[in-house]
PDB file of N, CA and C in Angstrom:
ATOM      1  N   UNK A   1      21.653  54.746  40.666  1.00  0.00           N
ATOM      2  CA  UNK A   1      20.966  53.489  40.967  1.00  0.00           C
ATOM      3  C   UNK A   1      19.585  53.462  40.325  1.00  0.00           C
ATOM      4  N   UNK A   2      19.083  54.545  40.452  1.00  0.00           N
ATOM      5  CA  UNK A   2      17.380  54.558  39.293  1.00  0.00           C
ATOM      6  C   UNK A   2      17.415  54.424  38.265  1.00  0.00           C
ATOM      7  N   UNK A   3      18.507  55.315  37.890  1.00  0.00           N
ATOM      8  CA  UNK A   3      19.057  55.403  36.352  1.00  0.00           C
ATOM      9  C   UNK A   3      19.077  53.747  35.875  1.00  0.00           C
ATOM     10  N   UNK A   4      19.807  53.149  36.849  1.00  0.00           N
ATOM     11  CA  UNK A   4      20.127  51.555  36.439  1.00  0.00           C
ATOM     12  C   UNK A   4      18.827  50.935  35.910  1.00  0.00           C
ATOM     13  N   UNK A   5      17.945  50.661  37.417  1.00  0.00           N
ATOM     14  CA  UNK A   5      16.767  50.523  37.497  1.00  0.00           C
ATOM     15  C   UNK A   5      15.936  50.662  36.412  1.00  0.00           C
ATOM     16  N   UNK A   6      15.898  51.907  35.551  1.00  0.00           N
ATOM     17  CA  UNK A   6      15.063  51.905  34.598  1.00  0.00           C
ATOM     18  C   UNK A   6      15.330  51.575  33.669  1.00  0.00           C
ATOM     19  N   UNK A   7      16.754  51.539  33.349  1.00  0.00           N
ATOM     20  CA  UNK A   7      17.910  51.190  32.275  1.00  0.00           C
ATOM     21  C   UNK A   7      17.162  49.743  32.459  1.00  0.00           C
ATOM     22  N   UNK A   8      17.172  49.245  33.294  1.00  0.00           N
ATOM     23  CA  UNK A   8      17.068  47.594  33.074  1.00  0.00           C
ATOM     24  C   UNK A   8      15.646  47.037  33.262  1.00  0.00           C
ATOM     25  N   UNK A   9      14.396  47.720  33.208  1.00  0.00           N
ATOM     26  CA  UNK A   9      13.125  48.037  33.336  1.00  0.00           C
ATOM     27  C   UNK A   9      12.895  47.955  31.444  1.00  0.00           C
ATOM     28  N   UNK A  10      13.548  49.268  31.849  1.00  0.00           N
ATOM     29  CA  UNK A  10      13.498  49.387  29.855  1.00  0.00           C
ATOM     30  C   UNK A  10      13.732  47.871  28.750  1.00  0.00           C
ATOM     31  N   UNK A  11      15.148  47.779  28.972  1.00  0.00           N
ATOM     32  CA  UNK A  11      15.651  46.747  28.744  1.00  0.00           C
ATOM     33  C   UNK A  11      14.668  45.532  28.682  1.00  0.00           C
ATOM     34  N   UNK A  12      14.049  45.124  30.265  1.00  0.00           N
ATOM     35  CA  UNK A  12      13.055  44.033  30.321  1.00  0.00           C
ATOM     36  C   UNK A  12      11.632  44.106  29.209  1.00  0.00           C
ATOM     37  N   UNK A  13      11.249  45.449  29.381  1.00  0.00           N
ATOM     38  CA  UNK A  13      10.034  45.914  28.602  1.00  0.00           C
ATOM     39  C   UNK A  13      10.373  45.401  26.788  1.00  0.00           C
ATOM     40  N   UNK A  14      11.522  45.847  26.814  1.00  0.00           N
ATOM     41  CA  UNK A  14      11.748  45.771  25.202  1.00  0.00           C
ATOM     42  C   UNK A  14      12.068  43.669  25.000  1.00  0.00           C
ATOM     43  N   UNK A  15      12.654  43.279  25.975  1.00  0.00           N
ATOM     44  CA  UNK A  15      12.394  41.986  25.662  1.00  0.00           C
ATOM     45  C   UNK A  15      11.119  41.282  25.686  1.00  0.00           C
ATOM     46  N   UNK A  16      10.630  41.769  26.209  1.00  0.00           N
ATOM     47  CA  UNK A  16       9.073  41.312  26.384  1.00  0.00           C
ATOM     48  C   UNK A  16       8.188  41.418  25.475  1.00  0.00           C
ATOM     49  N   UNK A  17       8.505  42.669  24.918  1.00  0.00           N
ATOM     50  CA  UNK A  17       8.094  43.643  23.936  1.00  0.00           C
ATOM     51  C   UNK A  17       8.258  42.139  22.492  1.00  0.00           C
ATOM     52  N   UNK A  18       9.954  41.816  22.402  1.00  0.00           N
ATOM     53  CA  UNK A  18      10.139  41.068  21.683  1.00  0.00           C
ATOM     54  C   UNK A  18       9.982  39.785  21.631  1.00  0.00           C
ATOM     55  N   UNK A  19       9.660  38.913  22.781  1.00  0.00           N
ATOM     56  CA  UNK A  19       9.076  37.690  23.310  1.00  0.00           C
ATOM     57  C   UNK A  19       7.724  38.059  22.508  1.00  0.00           C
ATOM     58  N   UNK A  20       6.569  39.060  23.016  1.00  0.00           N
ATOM     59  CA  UNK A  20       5.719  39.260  22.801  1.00  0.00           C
ATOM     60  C   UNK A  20       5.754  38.692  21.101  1.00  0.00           C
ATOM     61  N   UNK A  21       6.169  39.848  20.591  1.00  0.00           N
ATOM     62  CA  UNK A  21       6.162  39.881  18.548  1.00  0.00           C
ATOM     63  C   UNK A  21       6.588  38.237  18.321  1.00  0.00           C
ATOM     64  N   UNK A  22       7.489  37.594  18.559  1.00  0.00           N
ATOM     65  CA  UNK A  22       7.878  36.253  18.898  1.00  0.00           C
ATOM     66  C   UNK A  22       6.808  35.514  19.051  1.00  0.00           C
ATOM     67  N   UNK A  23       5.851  35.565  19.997  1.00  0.00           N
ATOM     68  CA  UNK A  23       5.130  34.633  19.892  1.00  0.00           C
ATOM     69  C   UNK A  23       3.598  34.869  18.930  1.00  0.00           C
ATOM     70  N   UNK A  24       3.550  36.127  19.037  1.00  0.00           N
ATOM     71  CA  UNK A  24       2.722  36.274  17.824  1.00  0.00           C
ATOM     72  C   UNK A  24       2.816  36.216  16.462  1.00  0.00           C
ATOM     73  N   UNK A  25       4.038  35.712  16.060  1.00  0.00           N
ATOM     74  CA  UNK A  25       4.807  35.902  14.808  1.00  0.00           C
ATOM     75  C   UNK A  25       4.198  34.088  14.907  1.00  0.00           C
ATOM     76  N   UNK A  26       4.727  33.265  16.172  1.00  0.00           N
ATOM     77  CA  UNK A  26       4.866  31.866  16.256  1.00  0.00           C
ATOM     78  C   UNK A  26       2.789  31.791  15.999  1.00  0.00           C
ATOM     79  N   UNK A  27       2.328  32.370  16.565  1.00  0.00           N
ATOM     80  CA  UNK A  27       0.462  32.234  16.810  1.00  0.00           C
ATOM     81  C   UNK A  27       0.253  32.628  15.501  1.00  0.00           C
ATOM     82  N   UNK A  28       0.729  33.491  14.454  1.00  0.00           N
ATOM     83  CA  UNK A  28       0.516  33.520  13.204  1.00  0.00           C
ATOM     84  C   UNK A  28       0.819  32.308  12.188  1.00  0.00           C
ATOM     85  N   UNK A  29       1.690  31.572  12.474  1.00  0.00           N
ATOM     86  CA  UNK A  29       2.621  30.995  11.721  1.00  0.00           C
ATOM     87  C   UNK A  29       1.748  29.521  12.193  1.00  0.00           C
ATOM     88  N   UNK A  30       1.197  29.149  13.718  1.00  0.00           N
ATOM     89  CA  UNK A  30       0.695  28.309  13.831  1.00  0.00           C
ATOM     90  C   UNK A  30      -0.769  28.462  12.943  1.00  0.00           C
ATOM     91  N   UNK A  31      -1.375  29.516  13.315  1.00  0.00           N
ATOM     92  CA  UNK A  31      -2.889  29.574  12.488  1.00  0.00           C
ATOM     93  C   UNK A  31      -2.628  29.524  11.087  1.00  0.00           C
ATOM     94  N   UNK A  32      -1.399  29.811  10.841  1.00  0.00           N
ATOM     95  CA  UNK A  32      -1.226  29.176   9.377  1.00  0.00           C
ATOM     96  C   UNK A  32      -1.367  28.081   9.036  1.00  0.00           C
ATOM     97  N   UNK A  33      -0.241  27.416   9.696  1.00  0.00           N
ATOM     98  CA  UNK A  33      -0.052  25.750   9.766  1.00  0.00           C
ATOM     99  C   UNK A  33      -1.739  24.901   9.968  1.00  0.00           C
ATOM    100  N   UNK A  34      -2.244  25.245  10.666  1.00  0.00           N
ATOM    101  CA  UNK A  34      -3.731  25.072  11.087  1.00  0.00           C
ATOM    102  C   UNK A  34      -4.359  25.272   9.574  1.00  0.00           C
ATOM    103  N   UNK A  35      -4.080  26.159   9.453  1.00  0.00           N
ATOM    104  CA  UNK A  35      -5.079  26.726   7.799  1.00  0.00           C
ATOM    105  C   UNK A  35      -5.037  25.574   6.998  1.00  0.00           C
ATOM    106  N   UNK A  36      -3.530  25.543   7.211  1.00  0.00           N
ATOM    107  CA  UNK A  36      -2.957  24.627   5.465  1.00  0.00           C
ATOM    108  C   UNK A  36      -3.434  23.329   5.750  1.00  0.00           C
ATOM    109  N   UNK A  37      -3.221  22.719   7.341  1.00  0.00           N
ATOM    110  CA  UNK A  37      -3.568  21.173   7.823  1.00  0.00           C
ATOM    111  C   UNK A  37      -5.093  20.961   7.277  1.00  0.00           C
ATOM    112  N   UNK A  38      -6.278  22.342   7.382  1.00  0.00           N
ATOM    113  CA  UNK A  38      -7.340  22.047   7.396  1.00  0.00           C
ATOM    114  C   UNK A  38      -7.585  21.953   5.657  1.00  0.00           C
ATOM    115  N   UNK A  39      -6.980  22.917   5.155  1.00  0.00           N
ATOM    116  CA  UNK A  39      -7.251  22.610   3.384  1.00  0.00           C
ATOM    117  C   UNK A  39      -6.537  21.444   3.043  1.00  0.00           C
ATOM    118  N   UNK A  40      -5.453  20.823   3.796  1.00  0.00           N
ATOM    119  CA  UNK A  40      -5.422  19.674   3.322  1.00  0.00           C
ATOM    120  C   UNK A  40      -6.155  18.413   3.427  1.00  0.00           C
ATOM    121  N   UNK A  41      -6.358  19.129   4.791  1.00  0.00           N
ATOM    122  CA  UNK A  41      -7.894  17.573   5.154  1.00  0.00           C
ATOM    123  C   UNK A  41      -8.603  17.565   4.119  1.00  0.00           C
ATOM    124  N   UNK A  42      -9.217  18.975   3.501  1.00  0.00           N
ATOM    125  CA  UNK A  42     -10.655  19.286   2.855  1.00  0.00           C
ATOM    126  C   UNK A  42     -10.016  18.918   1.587  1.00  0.00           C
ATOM    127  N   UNK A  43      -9.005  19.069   1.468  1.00  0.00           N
ATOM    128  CA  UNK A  43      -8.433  18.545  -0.664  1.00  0.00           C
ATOM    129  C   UNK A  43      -8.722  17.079  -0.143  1.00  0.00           C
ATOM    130  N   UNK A  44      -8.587  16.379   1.056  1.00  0.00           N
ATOM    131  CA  UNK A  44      -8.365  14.683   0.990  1.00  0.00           C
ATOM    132  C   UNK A  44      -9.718  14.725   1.112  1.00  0.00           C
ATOM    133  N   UNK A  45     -10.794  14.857   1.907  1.00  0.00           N
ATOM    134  CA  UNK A  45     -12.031  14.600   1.659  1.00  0.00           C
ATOM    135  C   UNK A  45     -12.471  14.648   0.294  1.00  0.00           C
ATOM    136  N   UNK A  46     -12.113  15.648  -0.740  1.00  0.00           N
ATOM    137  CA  UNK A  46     -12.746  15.783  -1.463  1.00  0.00           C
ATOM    138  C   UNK A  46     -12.403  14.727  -2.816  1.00  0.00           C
ATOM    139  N   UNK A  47     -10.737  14.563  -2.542  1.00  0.00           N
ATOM    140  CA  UNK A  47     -10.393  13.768  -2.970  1.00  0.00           C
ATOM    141  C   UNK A  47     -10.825  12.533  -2.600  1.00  0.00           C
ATOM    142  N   UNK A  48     -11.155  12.213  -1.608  1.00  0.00           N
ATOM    143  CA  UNK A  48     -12.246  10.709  -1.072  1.00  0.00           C
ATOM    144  C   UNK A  48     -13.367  11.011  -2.037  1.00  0.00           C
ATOM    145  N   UNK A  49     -13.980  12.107  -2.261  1.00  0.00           N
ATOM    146  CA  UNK A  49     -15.166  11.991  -2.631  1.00  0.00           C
ATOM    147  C   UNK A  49     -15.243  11.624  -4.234  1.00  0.00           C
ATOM    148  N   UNK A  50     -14.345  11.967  -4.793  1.00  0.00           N
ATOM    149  CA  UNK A  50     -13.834  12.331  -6.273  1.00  0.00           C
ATOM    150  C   UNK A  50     -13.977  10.635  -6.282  1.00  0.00           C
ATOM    151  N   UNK A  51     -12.777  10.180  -5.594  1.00  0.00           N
ATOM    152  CA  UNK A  51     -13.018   8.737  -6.106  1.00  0.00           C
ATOM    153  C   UNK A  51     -13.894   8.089  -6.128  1.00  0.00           C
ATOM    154  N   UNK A  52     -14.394   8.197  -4.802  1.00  0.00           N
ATOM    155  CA  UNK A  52     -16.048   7.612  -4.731  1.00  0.00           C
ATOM    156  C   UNK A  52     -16.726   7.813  -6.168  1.00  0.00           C
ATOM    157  N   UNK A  53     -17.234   9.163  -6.352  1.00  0.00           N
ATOM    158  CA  UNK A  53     -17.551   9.117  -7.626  1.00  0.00           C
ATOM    159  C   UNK A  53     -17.203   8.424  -8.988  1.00  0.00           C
ATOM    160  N   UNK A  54     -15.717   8.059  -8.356  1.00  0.00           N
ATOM    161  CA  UNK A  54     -15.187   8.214  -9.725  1.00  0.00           C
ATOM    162  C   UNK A  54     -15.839   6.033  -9.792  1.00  0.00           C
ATOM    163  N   UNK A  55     -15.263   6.113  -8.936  1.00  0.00           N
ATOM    164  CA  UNK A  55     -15.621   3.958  -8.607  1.00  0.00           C
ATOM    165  C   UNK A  55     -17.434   4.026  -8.768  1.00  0.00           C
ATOM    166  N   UNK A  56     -18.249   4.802  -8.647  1.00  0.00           N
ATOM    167  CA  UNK A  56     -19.699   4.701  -8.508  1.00  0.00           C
ATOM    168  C   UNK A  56     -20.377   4.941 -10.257  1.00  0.00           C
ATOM    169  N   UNK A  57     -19.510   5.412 -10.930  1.00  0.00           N
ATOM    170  CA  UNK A  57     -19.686   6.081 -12.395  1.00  0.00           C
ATOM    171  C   UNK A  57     -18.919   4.584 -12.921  1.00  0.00           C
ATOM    172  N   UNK A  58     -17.716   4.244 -12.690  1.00  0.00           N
ATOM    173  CA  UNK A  58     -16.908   2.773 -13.271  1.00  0.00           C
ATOM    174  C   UNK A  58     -18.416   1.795 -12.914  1.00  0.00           C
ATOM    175  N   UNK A  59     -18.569   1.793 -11.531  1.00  0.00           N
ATOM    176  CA  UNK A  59     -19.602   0.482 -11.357  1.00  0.00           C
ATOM    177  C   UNK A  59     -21.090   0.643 -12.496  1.00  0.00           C
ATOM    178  N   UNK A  60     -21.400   2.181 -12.436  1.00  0.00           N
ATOM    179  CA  UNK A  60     -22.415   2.348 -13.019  1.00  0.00           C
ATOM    180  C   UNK A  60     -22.118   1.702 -14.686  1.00  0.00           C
ATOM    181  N   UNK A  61     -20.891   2.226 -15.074  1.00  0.00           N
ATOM    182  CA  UNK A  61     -20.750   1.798 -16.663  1.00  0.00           C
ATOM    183  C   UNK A  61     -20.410   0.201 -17.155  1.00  0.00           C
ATOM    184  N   UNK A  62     -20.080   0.011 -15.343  1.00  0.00           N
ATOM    185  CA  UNK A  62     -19.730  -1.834 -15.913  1.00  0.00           C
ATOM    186  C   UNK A  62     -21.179  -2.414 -15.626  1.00  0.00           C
ATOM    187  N   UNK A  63     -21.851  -1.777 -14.819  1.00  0.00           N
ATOM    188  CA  UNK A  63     -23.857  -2.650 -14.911  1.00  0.00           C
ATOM    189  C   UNK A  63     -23.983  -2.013 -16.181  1.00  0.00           C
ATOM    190  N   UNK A  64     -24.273  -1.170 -16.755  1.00  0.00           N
ATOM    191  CA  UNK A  64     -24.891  -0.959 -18.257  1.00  0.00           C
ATOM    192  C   UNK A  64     -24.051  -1.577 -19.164  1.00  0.00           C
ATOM    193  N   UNK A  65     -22.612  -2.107 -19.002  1.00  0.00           N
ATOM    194  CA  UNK A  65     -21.836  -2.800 -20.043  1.00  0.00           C
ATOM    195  C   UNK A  65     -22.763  -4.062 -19.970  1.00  0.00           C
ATOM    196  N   UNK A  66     -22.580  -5.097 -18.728  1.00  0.00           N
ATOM    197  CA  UNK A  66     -23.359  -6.356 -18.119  1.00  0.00           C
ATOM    198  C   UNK A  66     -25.005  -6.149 -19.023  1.00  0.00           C
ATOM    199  N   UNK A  67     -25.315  -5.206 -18.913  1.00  0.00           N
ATOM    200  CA  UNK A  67     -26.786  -5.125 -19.644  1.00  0.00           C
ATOM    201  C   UNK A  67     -26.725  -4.842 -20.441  1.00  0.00           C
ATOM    202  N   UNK A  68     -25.853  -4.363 -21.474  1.00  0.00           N
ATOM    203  CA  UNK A  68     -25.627  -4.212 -23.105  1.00  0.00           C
ATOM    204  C   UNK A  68     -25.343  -5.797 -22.845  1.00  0.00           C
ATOM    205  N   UNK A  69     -24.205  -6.823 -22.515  1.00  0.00           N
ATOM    206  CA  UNK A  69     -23.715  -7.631 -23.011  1.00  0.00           C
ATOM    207  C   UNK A  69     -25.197  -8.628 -22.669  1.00  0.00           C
ATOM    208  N   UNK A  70     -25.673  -8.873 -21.522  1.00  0.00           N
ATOM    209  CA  UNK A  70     -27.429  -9.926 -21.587  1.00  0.00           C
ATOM    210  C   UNK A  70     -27.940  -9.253 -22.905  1.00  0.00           C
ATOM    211  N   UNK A  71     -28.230  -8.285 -23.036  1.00  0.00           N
ATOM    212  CA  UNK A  71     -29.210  -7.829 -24.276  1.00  0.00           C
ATOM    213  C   UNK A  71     -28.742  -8.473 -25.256  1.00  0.00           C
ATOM    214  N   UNK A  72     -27.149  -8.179 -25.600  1.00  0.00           N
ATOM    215  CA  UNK A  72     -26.565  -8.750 -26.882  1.00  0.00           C
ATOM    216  C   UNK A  72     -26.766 -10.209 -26.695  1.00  0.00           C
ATOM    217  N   UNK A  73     -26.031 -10.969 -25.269  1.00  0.00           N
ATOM    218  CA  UNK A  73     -26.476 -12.344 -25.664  1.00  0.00           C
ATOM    219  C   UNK A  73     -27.860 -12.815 -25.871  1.00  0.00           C
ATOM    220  N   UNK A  74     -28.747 -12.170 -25.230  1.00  0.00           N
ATOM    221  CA  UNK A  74     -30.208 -12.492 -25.813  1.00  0.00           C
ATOM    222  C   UNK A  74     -30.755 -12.427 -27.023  1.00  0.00           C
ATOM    223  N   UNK A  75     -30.409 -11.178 -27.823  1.00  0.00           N
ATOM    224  CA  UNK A  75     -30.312 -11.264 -28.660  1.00  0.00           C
ATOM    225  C   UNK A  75     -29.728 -12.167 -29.797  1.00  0.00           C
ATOM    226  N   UNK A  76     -28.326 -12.102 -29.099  1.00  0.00           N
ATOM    227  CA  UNK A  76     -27.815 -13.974 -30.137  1.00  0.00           C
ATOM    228  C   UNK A  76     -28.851 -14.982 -30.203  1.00  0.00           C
ATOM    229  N   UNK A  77     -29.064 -15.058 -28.816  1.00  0.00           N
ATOM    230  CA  UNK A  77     -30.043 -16.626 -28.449  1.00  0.00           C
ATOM    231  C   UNK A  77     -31.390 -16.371 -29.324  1.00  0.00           C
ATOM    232  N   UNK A  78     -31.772 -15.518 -29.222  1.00  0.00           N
ATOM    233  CA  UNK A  78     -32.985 -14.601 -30.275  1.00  0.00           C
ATOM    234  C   UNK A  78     -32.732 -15.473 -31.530  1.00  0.00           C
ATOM    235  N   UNK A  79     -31.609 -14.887 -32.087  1.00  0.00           N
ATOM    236  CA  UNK A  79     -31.207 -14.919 -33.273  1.00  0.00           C
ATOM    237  C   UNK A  79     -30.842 -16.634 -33.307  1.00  0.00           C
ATOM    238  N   UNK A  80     -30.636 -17.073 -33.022  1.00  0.00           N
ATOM    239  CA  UNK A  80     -30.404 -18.750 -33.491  1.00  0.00           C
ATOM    240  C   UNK A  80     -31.163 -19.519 -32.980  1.00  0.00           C
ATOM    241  N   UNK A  81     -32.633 -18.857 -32.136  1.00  0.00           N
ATOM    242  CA  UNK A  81     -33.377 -19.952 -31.997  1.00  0.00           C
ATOM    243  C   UNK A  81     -33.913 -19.561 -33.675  1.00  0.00           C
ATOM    244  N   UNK A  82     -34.388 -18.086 -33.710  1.00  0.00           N
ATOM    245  CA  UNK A  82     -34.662 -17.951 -35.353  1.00  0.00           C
ATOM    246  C   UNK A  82     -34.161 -18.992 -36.285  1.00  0.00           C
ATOM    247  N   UNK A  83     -32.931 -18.748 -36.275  1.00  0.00           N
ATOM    248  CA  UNK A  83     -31.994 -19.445 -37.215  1.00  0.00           C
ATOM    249  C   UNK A  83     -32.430 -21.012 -37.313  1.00  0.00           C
ATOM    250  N   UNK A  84     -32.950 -21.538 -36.384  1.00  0.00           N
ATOM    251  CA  UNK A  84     -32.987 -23.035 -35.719  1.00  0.00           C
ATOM    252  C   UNK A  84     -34.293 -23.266 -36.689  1.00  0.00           C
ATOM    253  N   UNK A  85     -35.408 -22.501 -36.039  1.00  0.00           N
ATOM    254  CA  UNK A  85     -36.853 -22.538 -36.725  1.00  0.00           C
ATOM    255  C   UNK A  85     -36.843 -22.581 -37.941  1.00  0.00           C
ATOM    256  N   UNK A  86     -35.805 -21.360 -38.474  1.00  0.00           N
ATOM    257  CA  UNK A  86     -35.769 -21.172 -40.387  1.00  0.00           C
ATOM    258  C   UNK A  86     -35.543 -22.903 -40.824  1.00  0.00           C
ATOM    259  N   UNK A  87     -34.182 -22.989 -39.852  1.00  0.00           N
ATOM    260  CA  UNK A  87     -34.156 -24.540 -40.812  1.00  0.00           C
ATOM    261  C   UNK A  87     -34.874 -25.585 -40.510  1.00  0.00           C
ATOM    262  N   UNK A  88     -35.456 -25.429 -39.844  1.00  0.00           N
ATOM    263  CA  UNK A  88     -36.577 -26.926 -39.055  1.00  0.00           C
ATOM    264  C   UNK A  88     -37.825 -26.488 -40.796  1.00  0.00           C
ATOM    265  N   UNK A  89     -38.125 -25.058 -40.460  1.00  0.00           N
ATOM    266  CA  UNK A  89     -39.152 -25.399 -41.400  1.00  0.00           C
ATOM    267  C   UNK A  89     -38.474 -25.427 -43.104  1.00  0.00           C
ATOM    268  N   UNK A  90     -37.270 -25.253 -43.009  1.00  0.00           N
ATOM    269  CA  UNK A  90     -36.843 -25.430 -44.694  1.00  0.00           C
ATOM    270  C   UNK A  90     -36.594 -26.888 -44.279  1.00  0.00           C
ATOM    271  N   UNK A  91     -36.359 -27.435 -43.219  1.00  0.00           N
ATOM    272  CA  UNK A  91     -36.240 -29.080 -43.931  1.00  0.00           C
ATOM    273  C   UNK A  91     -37.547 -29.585 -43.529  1.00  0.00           C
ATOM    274  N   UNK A  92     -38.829 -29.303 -43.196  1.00  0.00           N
ATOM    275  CA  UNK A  92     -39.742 -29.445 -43.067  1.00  0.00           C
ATOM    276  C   UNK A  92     -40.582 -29.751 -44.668  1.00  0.00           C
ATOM    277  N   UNK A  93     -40.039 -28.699 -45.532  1.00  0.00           N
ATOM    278  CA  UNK A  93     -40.409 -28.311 -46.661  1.00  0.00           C
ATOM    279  C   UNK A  93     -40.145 -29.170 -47.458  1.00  0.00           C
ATOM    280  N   UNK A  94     -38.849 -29.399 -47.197  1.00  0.00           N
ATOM    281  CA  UNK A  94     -37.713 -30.189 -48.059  1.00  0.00           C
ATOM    282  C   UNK A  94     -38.643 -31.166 -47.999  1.00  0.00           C
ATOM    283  N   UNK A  95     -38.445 -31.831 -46.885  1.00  0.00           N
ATOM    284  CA  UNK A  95     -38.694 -33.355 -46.970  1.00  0.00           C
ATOM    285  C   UNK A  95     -40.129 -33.563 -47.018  1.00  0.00           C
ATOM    286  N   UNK A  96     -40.106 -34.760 -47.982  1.00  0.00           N
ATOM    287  CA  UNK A  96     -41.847 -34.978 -48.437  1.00  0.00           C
ATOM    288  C   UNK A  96     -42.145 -36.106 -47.060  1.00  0.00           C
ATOM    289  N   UNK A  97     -43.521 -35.749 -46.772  1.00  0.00           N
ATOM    290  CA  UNK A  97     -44.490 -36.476 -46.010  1.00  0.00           C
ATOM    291  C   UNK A  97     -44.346 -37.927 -45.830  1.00  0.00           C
ATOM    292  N   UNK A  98     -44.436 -38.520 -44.873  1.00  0.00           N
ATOM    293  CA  UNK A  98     -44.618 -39.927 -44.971  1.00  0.00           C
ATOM    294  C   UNK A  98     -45.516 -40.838 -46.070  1.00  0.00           C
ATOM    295  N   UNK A  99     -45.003 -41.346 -46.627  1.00  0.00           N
ATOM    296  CA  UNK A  99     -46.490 -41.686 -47.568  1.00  0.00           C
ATOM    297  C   UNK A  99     -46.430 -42.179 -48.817  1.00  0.00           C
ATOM    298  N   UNK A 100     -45.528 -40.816 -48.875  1.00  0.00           N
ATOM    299  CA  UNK A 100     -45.209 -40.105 -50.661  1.00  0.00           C
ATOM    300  C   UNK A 100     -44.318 -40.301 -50.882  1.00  0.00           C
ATOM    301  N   UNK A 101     -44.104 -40.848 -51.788  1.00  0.00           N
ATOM    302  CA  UNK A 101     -42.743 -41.096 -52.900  1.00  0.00           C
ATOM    303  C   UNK A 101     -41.763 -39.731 -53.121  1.00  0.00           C
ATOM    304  N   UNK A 102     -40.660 -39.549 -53.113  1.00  0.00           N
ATOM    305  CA  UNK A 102     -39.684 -38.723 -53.366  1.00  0.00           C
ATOM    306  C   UNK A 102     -40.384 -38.034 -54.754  1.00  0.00           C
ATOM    307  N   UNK A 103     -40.311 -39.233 -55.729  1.00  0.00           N
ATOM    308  CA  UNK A 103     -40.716 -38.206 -57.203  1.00  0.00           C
ATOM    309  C   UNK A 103     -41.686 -37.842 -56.860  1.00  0.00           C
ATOM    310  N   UNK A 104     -43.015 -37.815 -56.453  1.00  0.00           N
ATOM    311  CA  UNK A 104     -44.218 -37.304 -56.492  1.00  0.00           C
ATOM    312  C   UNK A 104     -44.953 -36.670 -55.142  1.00  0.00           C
ATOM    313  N   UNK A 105     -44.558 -34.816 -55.461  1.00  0.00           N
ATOM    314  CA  UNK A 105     -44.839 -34.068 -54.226  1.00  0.00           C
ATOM    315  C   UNK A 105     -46.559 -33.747 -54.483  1.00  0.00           C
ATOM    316  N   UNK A 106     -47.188 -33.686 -52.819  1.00  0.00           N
ATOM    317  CA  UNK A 106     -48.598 -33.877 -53.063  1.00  0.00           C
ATOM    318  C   UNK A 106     -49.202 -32.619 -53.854  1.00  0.00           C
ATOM    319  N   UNK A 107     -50.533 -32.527 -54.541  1.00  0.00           N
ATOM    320  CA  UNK A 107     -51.237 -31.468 -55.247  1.00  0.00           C
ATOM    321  C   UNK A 107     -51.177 -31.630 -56.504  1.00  0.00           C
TER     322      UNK A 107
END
């Protein structure tokens, strides 16, 4: 009857024994799972951040496009009020004075 007793003592110990490894195998396997959940958060944050950057560098290059393109159109407008003046004063030139006869320019 002791014999039994310990026979089945034993028995209990070694399941326990193996429950035990069982759940530490499962507490390993969770702090894993935990690990990987948290590097995946931290790849998506960072990946949030990446884009951010990435949309803050696009916005940055489309305001300096917007301000290349005012410069350039100012520059046009620059350029053809020029253009405007050149010919105001070549037909300025051209054309003789009130006064004066076509054939005969003054001096």
């Amino acid at each position: 009857m002791k014999m039994m007793m310990m026979v089945m003592k034993v028995k209990m110990m070694m399941v326990m024994k193996v429950k035990m490894m069982k759940m530490m195998v499962m507490k390993v396997k969770m702090m894993k799972m935990m690990k990987m959940m948290v590097m995946k958060v931290k790849m998506m944050v960072m990946k949030v951040k990446m884009m951010k950057m990435m949309v803050k560098m696009m916005v940055m290059k489309m305001m300096v496009m917007k301000v290349k393109m005012m410069k350039m159109m100012v520059m046009k407008m620059m350029k053809v009020k020029m253009m405007k003046m050149m010919v105001m004063k070549v037909k300025m030139k051209v054309r003789p004075p009130p006064g004066v006869s076509a054939g005969t320019l003054p001096g």
